[in-house]
Protein backbone atom coordinates (compact mmCIF):
# COMPACT_ATOMS: atom_id res chain seq x y z
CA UNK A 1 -6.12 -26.82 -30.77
CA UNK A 2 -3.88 -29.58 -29.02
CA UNK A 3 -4.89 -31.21 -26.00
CA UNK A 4 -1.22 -32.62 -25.40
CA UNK A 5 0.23 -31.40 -22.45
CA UNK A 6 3.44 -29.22 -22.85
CA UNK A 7 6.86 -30.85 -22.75
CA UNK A 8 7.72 -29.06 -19.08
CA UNK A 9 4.47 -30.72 -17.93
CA UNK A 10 5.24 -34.40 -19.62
CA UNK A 11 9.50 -34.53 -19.58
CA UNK A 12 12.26 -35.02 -16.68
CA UNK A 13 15.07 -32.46 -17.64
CA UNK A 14 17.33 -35.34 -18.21
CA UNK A 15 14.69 -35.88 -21.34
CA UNK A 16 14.63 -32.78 -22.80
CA UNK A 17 16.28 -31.94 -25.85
CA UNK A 18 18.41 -29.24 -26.60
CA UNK A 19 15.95 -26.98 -28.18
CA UNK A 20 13.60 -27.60 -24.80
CA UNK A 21 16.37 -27.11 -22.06
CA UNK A 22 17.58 -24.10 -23.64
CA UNK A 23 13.41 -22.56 -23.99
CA UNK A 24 12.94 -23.20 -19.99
CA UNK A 25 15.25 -20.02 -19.58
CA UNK A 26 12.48 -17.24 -19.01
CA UNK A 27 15.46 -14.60 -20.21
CA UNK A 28 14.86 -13.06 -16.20
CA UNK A 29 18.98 -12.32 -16.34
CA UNK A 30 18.30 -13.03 -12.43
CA UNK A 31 21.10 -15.50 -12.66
CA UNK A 32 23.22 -13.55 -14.41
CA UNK A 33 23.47 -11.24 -11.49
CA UNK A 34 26.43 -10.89 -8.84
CA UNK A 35 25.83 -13.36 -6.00
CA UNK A 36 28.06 -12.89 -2.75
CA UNK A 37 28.84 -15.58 -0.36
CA UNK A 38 29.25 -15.43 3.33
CA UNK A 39 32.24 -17.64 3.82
CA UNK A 40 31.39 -18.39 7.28
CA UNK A 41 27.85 -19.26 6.75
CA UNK A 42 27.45 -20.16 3.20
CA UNK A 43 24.25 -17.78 2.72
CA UNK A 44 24.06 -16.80 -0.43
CA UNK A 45 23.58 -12.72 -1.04
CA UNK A 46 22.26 -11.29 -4.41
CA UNK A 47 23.38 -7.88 -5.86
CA UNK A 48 22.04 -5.64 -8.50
CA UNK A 49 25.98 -6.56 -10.49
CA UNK A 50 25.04 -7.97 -13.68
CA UNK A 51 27.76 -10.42 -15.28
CA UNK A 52 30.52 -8.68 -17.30
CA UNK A 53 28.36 -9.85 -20.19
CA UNK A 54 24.86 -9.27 -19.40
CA UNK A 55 22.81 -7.22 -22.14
CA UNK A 56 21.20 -5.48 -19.11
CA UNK A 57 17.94 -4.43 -21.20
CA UNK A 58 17.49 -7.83 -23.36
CA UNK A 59 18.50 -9.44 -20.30
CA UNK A 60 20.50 -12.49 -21.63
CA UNK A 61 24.59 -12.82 -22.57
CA UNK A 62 25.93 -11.68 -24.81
CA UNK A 63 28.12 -14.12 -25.43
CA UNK A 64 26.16 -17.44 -24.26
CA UNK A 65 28.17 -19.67 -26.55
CA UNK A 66 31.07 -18.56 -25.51
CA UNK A 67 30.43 -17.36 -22.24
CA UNK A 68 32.53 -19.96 -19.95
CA UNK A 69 35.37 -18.92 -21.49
CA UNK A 70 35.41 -15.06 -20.71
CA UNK A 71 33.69 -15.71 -17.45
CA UNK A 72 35.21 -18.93 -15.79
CA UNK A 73 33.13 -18.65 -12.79
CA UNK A 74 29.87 -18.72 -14.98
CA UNK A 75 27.99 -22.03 -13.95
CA UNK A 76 26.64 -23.99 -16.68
CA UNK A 77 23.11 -25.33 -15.97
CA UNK A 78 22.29 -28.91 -16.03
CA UNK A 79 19.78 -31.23 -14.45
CA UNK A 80 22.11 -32.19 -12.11
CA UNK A 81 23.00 -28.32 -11.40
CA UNK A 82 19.83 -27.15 -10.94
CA UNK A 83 18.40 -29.66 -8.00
CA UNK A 84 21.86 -28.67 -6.11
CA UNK A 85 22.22 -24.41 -6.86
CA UNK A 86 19.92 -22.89 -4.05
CA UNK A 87 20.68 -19.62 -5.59
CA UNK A 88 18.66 -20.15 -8.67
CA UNK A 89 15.96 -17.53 -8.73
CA UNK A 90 12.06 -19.07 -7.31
CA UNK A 91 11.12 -17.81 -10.28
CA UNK A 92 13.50 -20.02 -12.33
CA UNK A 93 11.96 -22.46 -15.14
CA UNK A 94 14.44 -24.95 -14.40
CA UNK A 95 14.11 -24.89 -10.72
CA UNK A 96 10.33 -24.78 -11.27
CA UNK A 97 10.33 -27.95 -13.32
CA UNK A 98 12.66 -29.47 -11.23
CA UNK A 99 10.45 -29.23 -8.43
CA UNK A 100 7.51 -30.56 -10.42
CA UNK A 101 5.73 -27.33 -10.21
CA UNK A 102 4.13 -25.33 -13.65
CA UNK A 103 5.96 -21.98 -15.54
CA UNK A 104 4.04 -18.80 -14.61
CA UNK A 105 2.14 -17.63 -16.93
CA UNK A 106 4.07 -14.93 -18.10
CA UNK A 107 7.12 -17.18 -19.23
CA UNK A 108 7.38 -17.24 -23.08
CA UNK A 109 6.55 -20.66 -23.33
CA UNK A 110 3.17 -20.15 -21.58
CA UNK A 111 2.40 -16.38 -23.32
CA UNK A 112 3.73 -16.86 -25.98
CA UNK A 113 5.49 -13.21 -25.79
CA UNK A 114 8.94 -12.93 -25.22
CA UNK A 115 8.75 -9.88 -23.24
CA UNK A 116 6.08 -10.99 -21.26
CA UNK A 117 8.85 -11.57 -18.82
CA UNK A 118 9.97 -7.79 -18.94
CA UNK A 119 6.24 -7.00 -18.67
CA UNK A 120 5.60 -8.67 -15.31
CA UNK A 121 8.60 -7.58 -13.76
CA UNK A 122 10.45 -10.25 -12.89
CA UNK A 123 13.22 -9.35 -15.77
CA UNK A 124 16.31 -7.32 -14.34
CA UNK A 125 15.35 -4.82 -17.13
CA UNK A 126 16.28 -1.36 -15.39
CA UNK A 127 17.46 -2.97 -12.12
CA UNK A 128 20.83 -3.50 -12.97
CA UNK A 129 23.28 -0.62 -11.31
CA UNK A 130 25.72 -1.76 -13.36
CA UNK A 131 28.27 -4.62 -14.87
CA UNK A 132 30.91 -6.13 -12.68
CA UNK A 133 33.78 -4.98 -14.95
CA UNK A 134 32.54 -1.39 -14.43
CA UNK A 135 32.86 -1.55 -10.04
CA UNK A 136 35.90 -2.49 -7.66
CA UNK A 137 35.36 -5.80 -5.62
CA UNK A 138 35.13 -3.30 -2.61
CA UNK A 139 32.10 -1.62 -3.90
CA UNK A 140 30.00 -4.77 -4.21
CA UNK A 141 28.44 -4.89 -1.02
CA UNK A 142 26.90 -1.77 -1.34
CA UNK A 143 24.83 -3.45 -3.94
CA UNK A 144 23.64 -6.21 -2.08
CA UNK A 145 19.20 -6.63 -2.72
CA UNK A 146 16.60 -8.74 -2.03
CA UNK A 147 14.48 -8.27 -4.99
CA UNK A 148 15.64 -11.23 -6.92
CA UNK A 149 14.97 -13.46 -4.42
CA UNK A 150 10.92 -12.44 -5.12
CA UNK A 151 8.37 -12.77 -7.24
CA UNK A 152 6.90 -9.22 -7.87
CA UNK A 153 3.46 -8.63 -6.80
CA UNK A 154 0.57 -9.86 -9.51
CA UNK A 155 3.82 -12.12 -11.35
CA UNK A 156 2.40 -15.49 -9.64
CA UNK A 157 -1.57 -14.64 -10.57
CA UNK A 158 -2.85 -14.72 -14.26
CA UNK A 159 -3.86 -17.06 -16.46
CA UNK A 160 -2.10 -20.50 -16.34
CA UNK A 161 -0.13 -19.31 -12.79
CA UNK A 162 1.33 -21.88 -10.64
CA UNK A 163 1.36 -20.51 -7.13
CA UNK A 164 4.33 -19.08 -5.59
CA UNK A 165 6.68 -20.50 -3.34
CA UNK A 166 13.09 -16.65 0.51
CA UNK A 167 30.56 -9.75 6.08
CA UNK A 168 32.79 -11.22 3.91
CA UNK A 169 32.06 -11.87 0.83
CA UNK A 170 33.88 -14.34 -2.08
CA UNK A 171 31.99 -13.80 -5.48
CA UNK A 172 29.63 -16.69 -6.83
């Protein structure tokens, strides 16, 4: 059994390799929902929109290679991204590394289990009304919820939890 600490615990992003940035992604498809924002205020609004290509039960694209090209608005996560998006989900790997705080323990790199994610209900498994191509613009904020903005309850205890940390309308 190793004693070395894992590379989110020991690594900047700006040092991770590819293979490491990419494994921070919890496959939550939180970010892959519809935000709104107030153009007056800047608040940021989530909706239960996935992306055009969202896989809605395996919960990542399903195009991430080429996913910036179908979706132009689709923001590419770097270091530099993540310290400046306030949307990104609290229960974000990135954001949680970021801000020098440990992966919950039901993240696949702490379980070990894929669908632990799915499991402790912070996945937008079954919580996605439906894709953006499928809805007007107009119909959007009807959609508007809070739930992504949360942990669900019993997702920040277990083993090897960190502790929890909160119109018009232009798409995000």
């Amino acid at each position: 059994m190793s004693t070395e600490a894992p590379f989110w615990k020991t690594k900047s992003l700006e040092q991770m390799d590819s293979a490491e940035w990419e494994s921070l992604c919890d496959g939550c498809g939180r970010c892959c929902l519809v935000k709104l924002e107030d153009e007056d205020s800047g608040q940021i609004a989530y909706t239960d929109i996935g992306c055009k290509l969202l896989d809605d039960f395996g919960c990542r694209c399903r195009d991430y290679p080429n996913r910036q090209a179908q979706v132009p608005d689709c923001v590419r996560l770097t270091p530099e991204a993540v310290r400046s998006l306030g949307w990104l989900p609290p229960s974000c790997g990135y954001r949680l590394v970021a801000e020098g705080r440990d992966l919950y323990w039901w993240h696949p790199l702490v379980s070990g289990d894929p669908e632990s994610v799915h499991a402790a209900g912070v996945s937008v498994r079954k919580r996605v009304a439906a894709l953006e191509d499928e809805l007007p613009l107009g119909d959007y904020l009807d959609h508007l919820v809070r739930w992504p903005t949360r942990l669900p309850k019993g997702a920040a205890r277990g083993t090897g939890a960190a502790r929890g940390t909160g119109r018009k309308a232009a798409k995000v």
